[in-house]
C-alpha atoms as a PDB file:
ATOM      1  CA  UNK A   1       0.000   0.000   0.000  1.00  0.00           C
ATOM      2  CA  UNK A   2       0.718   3.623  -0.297  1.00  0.00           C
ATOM      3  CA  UNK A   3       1.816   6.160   2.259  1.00  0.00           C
ATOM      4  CA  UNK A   4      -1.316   7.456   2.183  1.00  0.00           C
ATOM      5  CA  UNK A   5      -2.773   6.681   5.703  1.00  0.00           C
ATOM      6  CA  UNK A   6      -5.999   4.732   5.785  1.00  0.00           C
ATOM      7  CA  UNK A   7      -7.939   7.600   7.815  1.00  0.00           C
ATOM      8  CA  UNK A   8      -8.130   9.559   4.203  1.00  0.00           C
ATOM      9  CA  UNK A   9     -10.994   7.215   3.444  1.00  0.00           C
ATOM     10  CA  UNK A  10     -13.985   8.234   3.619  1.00  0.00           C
ATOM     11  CA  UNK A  11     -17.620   6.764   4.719  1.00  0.00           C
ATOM     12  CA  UNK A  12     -20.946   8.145   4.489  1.00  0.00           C
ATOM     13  CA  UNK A  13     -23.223   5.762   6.956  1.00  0.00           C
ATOM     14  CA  UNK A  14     -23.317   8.282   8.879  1.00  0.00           C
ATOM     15  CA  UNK A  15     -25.156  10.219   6.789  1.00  0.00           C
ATOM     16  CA  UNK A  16     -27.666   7.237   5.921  1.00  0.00           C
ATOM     17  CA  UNK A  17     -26.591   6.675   2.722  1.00  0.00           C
ATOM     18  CA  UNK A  18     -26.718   3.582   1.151  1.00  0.00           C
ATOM     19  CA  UNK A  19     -25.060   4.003  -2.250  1.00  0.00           C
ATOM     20  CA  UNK A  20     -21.878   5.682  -3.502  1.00  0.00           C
ATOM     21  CA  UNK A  21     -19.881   5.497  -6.306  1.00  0.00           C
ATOM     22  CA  UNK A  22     -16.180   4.986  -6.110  1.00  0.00           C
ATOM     23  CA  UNK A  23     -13.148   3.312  -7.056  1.00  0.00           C
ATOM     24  CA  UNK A  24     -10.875   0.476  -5.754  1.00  0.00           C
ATOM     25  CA  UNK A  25      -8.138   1.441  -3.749  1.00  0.00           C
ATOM     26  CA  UNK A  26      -6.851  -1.758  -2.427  1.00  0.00           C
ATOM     27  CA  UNK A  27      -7.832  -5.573  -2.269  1.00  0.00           C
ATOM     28  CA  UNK A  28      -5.854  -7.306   0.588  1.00  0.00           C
ATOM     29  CA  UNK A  29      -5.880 -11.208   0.987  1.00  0.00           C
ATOM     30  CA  UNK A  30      -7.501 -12.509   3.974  1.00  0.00           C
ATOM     31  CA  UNK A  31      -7.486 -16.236   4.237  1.00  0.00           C
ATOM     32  CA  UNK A  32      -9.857 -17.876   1.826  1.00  0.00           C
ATOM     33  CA  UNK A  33     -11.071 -14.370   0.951  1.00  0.00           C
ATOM     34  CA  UNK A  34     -10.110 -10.755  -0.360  1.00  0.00           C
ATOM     35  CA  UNK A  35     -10.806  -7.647   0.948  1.00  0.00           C
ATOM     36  CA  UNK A  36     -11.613  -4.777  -0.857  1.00  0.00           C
ATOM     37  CA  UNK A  37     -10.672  -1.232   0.323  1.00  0.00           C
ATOM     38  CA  UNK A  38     -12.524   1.972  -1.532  1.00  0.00           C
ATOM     39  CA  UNK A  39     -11.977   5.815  -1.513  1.00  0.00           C
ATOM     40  CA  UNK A  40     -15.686   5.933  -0.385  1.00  0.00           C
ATOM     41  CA  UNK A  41     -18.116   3.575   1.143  1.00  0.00           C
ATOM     42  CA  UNK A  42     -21.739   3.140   2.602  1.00  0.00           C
ATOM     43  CA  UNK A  43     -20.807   0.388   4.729  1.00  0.00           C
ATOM     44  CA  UNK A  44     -21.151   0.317   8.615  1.00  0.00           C
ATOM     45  CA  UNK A  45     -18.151  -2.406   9.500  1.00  0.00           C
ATOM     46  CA  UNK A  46     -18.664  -4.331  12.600  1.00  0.00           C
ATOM     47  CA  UNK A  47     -16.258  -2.964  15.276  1.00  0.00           C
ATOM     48  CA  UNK A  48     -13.523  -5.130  15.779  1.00  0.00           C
ATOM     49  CA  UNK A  49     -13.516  -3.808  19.800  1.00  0.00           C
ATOM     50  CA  UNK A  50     -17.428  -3.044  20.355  1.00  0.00           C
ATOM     51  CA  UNK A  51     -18.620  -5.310  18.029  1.00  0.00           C
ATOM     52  CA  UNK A  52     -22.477  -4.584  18.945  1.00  0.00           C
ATOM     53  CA  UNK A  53     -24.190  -3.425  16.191  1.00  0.00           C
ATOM     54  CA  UNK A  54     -23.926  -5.813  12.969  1.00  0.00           C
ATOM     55  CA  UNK A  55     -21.917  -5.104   9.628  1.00  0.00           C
ATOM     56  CA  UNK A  56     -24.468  -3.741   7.139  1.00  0.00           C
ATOM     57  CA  UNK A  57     -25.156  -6.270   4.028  1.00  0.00           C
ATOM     58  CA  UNK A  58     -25.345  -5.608   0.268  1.00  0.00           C
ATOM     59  CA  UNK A  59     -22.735  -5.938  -2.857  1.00  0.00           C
ATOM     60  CA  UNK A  60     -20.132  -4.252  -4.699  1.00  0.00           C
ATOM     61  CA  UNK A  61     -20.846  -4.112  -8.366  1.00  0.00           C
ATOM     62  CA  UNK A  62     -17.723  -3.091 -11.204  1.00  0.00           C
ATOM     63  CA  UNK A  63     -18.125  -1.688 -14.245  1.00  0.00           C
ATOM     64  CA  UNK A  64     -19.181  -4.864 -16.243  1.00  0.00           C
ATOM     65  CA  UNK A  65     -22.493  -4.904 -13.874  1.00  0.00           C
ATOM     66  CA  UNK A  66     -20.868  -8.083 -12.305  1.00  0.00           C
ATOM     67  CA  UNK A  67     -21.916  -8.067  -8.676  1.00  0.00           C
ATOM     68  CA  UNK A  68     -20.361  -9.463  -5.693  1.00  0.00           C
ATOM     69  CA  UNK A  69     -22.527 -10.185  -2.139  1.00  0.00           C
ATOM     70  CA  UNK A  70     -20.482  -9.137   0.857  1.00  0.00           C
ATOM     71  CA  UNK A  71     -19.387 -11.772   2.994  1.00  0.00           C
ATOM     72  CA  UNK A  72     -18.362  -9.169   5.537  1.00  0.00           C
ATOM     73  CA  UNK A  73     -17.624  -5.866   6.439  1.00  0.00           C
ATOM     74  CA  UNK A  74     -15.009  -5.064   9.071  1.00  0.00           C
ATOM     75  CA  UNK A  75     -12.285  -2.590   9.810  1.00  0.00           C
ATOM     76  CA  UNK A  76      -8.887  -2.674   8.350  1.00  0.00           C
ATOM     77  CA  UNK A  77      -6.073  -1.118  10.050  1.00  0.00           C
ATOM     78  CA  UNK A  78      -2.523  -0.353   9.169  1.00  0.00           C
ATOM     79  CA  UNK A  79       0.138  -0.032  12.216  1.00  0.00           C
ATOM     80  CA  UNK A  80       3.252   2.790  11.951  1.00  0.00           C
ATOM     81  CA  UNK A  81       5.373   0.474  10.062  1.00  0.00           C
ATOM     82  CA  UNK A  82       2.718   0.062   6.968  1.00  0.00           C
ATOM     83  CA  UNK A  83       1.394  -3.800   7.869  1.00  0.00           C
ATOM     84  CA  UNK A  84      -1.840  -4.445   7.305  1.00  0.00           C
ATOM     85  CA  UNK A  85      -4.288  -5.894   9.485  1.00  0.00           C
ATOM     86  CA  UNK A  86      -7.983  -6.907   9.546  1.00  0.00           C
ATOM     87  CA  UNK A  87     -10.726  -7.137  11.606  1.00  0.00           C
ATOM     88  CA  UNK A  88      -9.634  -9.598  15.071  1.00  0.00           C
ATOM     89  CA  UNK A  89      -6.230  -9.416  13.710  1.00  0.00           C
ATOM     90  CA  UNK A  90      -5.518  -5.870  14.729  1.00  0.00           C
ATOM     91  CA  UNK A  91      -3.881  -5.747  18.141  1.00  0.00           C
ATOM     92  CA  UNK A  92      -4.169  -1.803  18.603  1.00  0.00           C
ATOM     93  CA  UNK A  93      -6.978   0.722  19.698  1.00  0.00           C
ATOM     94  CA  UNK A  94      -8.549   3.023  17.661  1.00  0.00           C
ATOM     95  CA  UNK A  95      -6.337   5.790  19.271  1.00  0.00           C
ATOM     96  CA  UNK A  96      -2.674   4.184  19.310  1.00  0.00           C
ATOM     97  CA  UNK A  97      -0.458   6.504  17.868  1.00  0.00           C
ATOM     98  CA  UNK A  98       0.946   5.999  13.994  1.00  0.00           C
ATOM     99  CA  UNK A  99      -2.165   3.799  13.538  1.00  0.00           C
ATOM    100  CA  UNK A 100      -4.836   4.657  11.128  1.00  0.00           C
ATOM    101  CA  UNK A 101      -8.227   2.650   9.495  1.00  0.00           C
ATOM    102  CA  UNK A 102     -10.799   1.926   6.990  1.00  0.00           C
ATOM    103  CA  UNK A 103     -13.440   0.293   6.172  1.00  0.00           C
ATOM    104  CA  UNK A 104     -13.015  -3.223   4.667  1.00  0.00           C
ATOM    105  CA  UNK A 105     -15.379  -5.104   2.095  1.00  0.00           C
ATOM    106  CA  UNK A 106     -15.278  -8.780   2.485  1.00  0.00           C
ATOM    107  CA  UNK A 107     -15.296 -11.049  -0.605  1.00  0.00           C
ATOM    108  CA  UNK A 108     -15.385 -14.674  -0.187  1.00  0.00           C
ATOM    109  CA  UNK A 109     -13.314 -16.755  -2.689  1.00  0.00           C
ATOM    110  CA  UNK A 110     -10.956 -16.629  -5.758  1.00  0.00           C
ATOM    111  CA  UNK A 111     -10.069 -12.920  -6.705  1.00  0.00           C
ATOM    112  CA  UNK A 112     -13.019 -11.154  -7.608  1.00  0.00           C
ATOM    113  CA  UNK A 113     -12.782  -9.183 -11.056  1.00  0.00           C
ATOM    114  CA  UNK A 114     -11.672  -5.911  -9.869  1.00  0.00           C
ATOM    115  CA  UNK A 115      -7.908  -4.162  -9.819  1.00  0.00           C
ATOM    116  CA  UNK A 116      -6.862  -1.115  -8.222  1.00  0.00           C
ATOM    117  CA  UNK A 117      -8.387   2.252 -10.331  1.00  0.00           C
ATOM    118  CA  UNK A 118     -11.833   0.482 -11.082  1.00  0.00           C
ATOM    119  CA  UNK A 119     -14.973   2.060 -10.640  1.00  0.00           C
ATOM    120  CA  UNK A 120     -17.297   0.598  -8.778  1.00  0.00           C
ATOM    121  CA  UNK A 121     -20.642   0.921  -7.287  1.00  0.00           C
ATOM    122  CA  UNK A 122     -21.284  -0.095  -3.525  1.00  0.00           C
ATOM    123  CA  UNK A 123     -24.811  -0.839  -2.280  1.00  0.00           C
ATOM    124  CA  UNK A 124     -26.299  -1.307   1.383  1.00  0.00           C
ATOM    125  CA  UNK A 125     -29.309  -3.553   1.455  1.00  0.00           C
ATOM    126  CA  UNK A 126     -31.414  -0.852   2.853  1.00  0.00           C
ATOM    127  CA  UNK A 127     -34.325  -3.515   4.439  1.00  0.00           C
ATOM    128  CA  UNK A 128     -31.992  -4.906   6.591  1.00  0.00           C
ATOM    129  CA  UNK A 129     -29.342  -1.556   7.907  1.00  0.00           C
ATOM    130  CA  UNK A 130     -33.607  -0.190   8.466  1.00  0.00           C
ATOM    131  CA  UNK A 131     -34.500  -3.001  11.021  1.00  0.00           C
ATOM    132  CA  UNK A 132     -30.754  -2.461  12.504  1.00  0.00           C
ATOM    133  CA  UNK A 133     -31.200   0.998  12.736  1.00  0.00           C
ATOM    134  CA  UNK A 134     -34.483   0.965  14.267  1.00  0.00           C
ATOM    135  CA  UNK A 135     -33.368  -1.062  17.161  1.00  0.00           C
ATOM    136  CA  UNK A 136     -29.889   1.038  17.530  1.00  0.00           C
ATOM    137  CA  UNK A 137     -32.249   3.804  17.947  1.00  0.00           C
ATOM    138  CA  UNK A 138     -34.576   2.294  20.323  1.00  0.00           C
ATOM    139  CA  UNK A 139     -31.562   1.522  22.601  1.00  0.00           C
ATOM    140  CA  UNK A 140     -30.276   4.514  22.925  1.00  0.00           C
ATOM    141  CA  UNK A 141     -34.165   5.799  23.799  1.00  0.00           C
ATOM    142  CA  UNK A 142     -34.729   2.755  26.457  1.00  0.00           C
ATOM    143  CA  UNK A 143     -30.764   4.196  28.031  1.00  0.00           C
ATOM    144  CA  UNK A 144     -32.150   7.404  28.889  1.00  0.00           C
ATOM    145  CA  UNK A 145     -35.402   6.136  30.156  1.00  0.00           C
ATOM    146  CA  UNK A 146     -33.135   3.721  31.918  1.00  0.00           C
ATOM    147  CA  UNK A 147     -31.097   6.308  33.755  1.00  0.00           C
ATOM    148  CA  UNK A 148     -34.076   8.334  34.803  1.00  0.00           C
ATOM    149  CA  UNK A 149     -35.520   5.015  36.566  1.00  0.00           C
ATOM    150  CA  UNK A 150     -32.715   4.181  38.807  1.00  0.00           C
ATOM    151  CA  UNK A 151     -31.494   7.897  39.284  1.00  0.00           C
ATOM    152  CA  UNK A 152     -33.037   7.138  42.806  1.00  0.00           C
ATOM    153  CA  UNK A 153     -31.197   3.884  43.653  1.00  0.00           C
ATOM    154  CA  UNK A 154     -27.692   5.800  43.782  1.00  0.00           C
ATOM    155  CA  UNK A 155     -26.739   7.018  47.416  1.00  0.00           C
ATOM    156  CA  UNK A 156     -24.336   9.368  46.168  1.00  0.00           C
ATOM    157  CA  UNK A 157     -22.984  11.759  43.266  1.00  0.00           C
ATOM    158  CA  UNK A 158     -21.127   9.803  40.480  1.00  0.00           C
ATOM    159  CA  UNK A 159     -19.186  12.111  37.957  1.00  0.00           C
ATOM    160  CA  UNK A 160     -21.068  10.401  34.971  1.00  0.00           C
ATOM    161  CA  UNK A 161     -24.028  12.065  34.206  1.00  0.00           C
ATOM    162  CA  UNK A 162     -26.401  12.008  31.108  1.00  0.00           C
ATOM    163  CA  UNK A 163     -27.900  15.117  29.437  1.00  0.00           C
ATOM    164  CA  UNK A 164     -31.048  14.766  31.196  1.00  0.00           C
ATOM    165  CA  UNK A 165     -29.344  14.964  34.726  1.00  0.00           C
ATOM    166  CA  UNK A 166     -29.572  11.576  35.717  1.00  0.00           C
ATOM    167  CA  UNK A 167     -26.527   9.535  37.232  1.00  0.00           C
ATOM    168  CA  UNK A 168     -25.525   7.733  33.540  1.00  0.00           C
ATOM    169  CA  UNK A 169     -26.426   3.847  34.731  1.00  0.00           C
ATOM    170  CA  UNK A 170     -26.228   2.781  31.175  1.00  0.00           C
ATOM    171  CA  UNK A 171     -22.930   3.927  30.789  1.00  0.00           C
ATOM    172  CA  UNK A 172     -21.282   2.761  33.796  1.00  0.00           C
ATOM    173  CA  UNK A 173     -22.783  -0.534  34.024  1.00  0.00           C
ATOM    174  CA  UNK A 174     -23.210  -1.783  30.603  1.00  0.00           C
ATOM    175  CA  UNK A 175     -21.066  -4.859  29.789  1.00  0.00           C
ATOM    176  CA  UNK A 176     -22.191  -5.925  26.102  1.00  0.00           C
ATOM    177  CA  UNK A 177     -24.432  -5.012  23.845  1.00  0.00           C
ATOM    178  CA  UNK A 178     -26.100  -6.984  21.057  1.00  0.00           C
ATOM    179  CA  UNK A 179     -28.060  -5.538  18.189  1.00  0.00           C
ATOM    180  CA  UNK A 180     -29.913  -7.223  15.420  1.00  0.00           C
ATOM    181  CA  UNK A 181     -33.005  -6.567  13.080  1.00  0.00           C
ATOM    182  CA  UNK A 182     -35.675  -5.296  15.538  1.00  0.00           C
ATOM    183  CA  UNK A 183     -34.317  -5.854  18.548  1.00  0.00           C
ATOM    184  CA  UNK A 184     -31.661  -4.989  21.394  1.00  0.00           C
ATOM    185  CA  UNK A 185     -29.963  -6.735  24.621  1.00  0.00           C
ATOM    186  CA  UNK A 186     -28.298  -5.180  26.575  1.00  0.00           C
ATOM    187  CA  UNK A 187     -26.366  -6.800  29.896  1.00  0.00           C
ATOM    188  CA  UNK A 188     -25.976  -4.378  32.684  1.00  0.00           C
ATOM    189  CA  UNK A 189     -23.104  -5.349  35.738  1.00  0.00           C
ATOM    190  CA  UNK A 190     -24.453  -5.599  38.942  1.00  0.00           C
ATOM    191  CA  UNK A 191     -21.428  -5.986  41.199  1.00  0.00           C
ATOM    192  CA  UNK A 192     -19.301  -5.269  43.667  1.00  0.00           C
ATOM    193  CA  UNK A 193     -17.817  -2.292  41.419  1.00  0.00           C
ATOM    194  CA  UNK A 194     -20.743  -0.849  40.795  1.00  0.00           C
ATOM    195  CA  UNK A 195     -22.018  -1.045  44.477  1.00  0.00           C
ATOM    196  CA  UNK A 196     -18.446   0.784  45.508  1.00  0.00           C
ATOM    197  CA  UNK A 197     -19.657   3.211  43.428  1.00  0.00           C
ATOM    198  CA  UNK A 198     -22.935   4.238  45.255  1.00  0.00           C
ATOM    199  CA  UNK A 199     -25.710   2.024  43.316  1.00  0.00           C
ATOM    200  CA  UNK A 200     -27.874   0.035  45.625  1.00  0.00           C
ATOM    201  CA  UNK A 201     -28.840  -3.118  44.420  1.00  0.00           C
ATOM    202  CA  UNK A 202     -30.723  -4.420  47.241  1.00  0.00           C
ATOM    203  CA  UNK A 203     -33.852  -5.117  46.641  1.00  0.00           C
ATOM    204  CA  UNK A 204     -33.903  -4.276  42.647  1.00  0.00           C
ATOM    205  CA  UNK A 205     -35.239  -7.621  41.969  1.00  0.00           C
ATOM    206  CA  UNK A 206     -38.458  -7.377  43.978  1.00  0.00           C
ATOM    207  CA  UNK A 207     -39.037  -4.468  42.296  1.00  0.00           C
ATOM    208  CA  UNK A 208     -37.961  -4.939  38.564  1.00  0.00           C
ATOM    209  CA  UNK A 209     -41.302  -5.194  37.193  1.00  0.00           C
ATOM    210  CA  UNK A 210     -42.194  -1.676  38.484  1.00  0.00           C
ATOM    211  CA  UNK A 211     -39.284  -0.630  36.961  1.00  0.00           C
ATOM    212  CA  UNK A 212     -40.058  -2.023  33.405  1.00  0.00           C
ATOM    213  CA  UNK A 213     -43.443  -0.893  33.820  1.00  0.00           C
ATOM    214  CA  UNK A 214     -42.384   2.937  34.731  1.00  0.00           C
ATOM    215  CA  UNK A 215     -39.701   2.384  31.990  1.00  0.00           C
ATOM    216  CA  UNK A 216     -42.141   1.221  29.127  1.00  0.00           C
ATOM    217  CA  UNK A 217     -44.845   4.167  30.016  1.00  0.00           C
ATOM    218  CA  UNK A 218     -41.810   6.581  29.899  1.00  0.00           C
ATOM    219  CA  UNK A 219     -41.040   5.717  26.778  1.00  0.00           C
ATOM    220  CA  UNK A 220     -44.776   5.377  25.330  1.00  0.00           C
ATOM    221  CA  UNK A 221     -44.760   9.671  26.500  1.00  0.00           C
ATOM    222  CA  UNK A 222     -41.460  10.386  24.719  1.00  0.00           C
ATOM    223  CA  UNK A 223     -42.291   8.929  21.754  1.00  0.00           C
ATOM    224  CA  UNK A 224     -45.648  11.278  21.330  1.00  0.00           C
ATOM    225  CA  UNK A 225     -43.164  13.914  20.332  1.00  0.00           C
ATOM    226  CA  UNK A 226     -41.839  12.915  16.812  1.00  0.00           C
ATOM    227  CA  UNK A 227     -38.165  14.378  17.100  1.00  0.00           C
ATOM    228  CA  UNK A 228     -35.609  14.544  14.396  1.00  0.00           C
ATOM    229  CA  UNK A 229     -33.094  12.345  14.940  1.00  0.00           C
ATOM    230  CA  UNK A 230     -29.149  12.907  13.549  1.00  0.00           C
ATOM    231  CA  UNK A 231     -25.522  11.727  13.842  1.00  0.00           C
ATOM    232  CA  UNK A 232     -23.224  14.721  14.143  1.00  0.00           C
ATOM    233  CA  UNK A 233     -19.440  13.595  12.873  1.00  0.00           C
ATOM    234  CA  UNK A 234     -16.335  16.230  13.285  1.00  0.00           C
ATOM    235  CA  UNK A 235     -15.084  13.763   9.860  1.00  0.00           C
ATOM    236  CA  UNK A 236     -15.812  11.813   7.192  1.00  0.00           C
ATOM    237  CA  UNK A 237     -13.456   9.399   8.492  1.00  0.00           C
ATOM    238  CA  UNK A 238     -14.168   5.554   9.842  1.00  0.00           C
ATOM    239  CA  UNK A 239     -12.909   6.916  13.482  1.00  0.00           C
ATOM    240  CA  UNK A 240     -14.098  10.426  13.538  1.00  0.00           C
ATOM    241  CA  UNK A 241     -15.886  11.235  16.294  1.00  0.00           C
ATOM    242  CA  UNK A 242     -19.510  10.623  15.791  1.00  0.00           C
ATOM    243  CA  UNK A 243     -22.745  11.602  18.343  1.00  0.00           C
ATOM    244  CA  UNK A 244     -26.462  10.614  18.249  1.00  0.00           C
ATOM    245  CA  UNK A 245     -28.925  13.561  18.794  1.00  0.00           C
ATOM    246  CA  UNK A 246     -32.713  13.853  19.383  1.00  0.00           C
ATOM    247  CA  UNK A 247     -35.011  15.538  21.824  1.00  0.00           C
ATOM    248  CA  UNK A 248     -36.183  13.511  24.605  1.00  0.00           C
ATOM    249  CA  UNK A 249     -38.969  15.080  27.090  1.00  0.00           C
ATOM    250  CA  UNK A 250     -38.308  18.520  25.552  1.00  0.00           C
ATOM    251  CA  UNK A 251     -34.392  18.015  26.014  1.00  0.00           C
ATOM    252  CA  UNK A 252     -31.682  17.751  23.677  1.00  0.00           C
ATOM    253  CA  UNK A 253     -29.516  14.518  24.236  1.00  0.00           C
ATOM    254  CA  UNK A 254     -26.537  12.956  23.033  1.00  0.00           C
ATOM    255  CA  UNK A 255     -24.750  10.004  22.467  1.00  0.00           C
ATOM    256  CA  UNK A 256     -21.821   8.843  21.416  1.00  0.00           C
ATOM    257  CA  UNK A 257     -22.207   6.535  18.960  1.00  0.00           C
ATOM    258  CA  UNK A 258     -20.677   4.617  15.782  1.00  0.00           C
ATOM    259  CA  UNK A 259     -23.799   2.659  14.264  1.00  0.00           C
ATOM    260  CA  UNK A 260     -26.722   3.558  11.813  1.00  0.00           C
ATOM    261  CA  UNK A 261     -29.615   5.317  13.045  1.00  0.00           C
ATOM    262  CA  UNK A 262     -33.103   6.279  11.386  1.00  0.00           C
ATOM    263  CA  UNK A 263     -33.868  10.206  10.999  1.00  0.00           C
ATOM    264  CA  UNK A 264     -37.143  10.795  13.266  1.00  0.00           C
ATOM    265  CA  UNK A 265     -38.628   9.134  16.469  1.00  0.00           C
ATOM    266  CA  UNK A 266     -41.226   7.923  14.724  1.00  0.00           C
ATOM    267  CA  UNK A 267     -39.451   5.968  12.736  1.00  0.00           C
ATOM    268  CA  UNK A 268     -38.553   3.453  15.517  1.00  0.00           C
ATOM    269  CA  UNK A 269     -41.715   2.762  15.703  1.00  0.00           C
ATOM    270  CA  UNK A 270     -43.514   0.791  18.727  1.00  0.00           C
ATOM    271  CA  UNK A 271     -40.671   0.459  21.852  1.00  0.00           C
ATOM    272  CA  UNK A 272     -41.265  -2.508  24.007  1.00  0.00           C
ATOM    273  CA  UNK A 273     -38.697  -3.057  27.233  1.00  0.00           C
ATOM    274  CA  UNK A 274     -38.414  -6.113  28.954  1.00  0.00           C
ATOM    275  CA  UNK A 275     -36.011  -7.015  31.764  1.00  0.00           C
ATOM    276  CA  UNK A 276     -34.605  -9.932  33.339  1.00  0.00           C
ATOM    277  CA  UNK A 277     -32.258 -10.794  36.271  1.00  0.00           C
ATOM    278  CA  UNK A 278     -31.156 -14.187  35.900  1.00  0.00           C
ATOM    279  CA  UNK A 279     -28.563 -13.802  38.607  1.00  0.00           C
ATOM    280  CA  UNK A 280     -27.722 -11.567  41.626  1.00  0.00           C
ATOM    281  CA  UNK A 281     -25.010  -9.452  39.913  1.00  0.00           C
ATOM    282  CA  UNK A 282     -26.430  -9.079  36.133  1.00  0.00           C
ATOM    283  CA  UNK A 283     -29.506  -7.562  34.450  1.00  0.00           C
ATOM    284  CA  UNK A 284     -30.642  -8.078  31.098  1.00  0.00           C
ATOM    285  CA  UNK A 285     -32.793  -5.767  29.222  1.00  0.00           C
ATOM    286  CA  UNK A 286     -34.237  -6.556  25.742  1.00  0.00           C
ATOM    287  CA  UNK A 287     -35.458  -3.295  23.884  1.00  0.00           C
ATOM    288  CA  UNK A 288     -37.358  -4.546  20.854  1.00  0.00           C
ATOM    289  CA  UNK A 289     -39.287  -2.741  18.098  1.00  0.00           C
ATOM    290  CA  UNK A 290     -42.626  -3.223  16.467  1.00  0.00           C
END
């Protein structure tokens, strides 16, 4: 590859779109497959470190009209001394100095029909990055609700609060997130670290269904105001920093946040939250959308 550092690639899911035209910058072999690097791309990767919300599907298409389904989409990174890595196989953060990324396009098989220069078109199956992006946005709603619920259950000041004023649960307790079509789970930490930290569990478990209850009916009142929602990026590039907005109870909230996202509450359509402790030190909430 080039000196040119990965970072001057640039992606638009961000900005919901689902098609671009560009050219090949790279192809990389990657064990039984190759993957293909572009100056531009729709594609949401799966995060090789938070790998919650899903790689986006769809097909690259060169100038023949021969297309070619995506196995994969995943980030590519390149360390100060120019090697190459991809997805699992890069051992830095996003952040290490001399390191830069992109987004890759995974191609299963013999070399596909494309060399470096070639146009080509890139498209996102839009049915399925809409259910994705319905429940990413649905998450983020049910967090805030979330925070709001158990701003009660914490005995003292933590430094980490949300934009509503509320002690940010969701984002000291979360320990993985999973996203697919039309739905979200989300496991929540329980333990002794979060207890040092003020939050009382005691007694949450008698009164989880209260909670879910209060949560849901929150939610249901939000959602009567049909707010725009956007992702605000200081770049174009894969690791610029990148923020979901909307109003919330006549607030303004943030988050930050890498995935796809629809444009209006409404959109989301129907929230339903349901919770579950199946032990005494981890909650599990399911945020789905109907």
């Amino acid at each position: 590859m080039s000196d040119l550092a990965l970072e001057s690639f640039k992606t638009t899911f961000h900005k919901g779109s689902l098609r671009e035209r560009s050219v090949v910058t790279y192809i990389v072999p990657y064990g039984d497959s190759h993957v293909i690097v572009s100056e531009t791309t729709p594609f949401h990767p799966r995060d090789y470190q938070w790998p919650d919300h899903p790689a986006d599907r769809g097909f690259i298409e060169n100038s023949l009209g021969r297309r070619y389904d995506l196995a994969d989409v995943v980030f590519v990174g390149r360390d100060p001394d120019g090697n190459i890595c991809v997805d699992s196989g890069i051992p830095a953060k996003k952040n290490d100095p001399g390191w830069s990324f992109c987004v890759g396009h995974v191609i299963l098989g013999v070399r596909p029909n494309l060399s470096e220069g070639d146009p080509i078109i890139l498209q996102v199956d839009n049915s399925y990055r809409w259910r994705l992006s319905r429940a990413h946005s649905a998450a983020h709603v049910m967090s805030f609700a979330l925070n709001q619920s158990f701003a009660q259950r914490w005995r003292r000041k933590i430094p980490y609060i949300d934009d509503m004023g509320n002690p940010n649960f969701d984002a000291v307790a979360l320990e993985k997130s999973n996203i697919s079509p039309l739905s979200c789970v989300d496991r929540y930490r329980l333990g002794k670290s979060l207890k040092r930290r003020g939050f009382t569990v005691d007694g949450l478990k008698d009164d989880i269904s209260r909670y879910e209850e209060e949560i849901n009916r929150m939610i249901d009142e939000w959602m009567q105001n049909d707010a725009p929602i956007s992702v605000e990026s200081d770049g174009d590039n894969l690791t610029s920093i990148k923020c979901w907005n909307t109003t919330l109870d006549g607030v303004d909230v943030e988050m930050p946040c890498n995935g796809t996202h629809v444009s209006r509450l409404s959109e989301i359509g129907t929230i339903i939250v349901n919770f579950e402790i199946p032990d005494e030190e981890t909650l599990i909430i399911t945020t789905s959308v109907r």
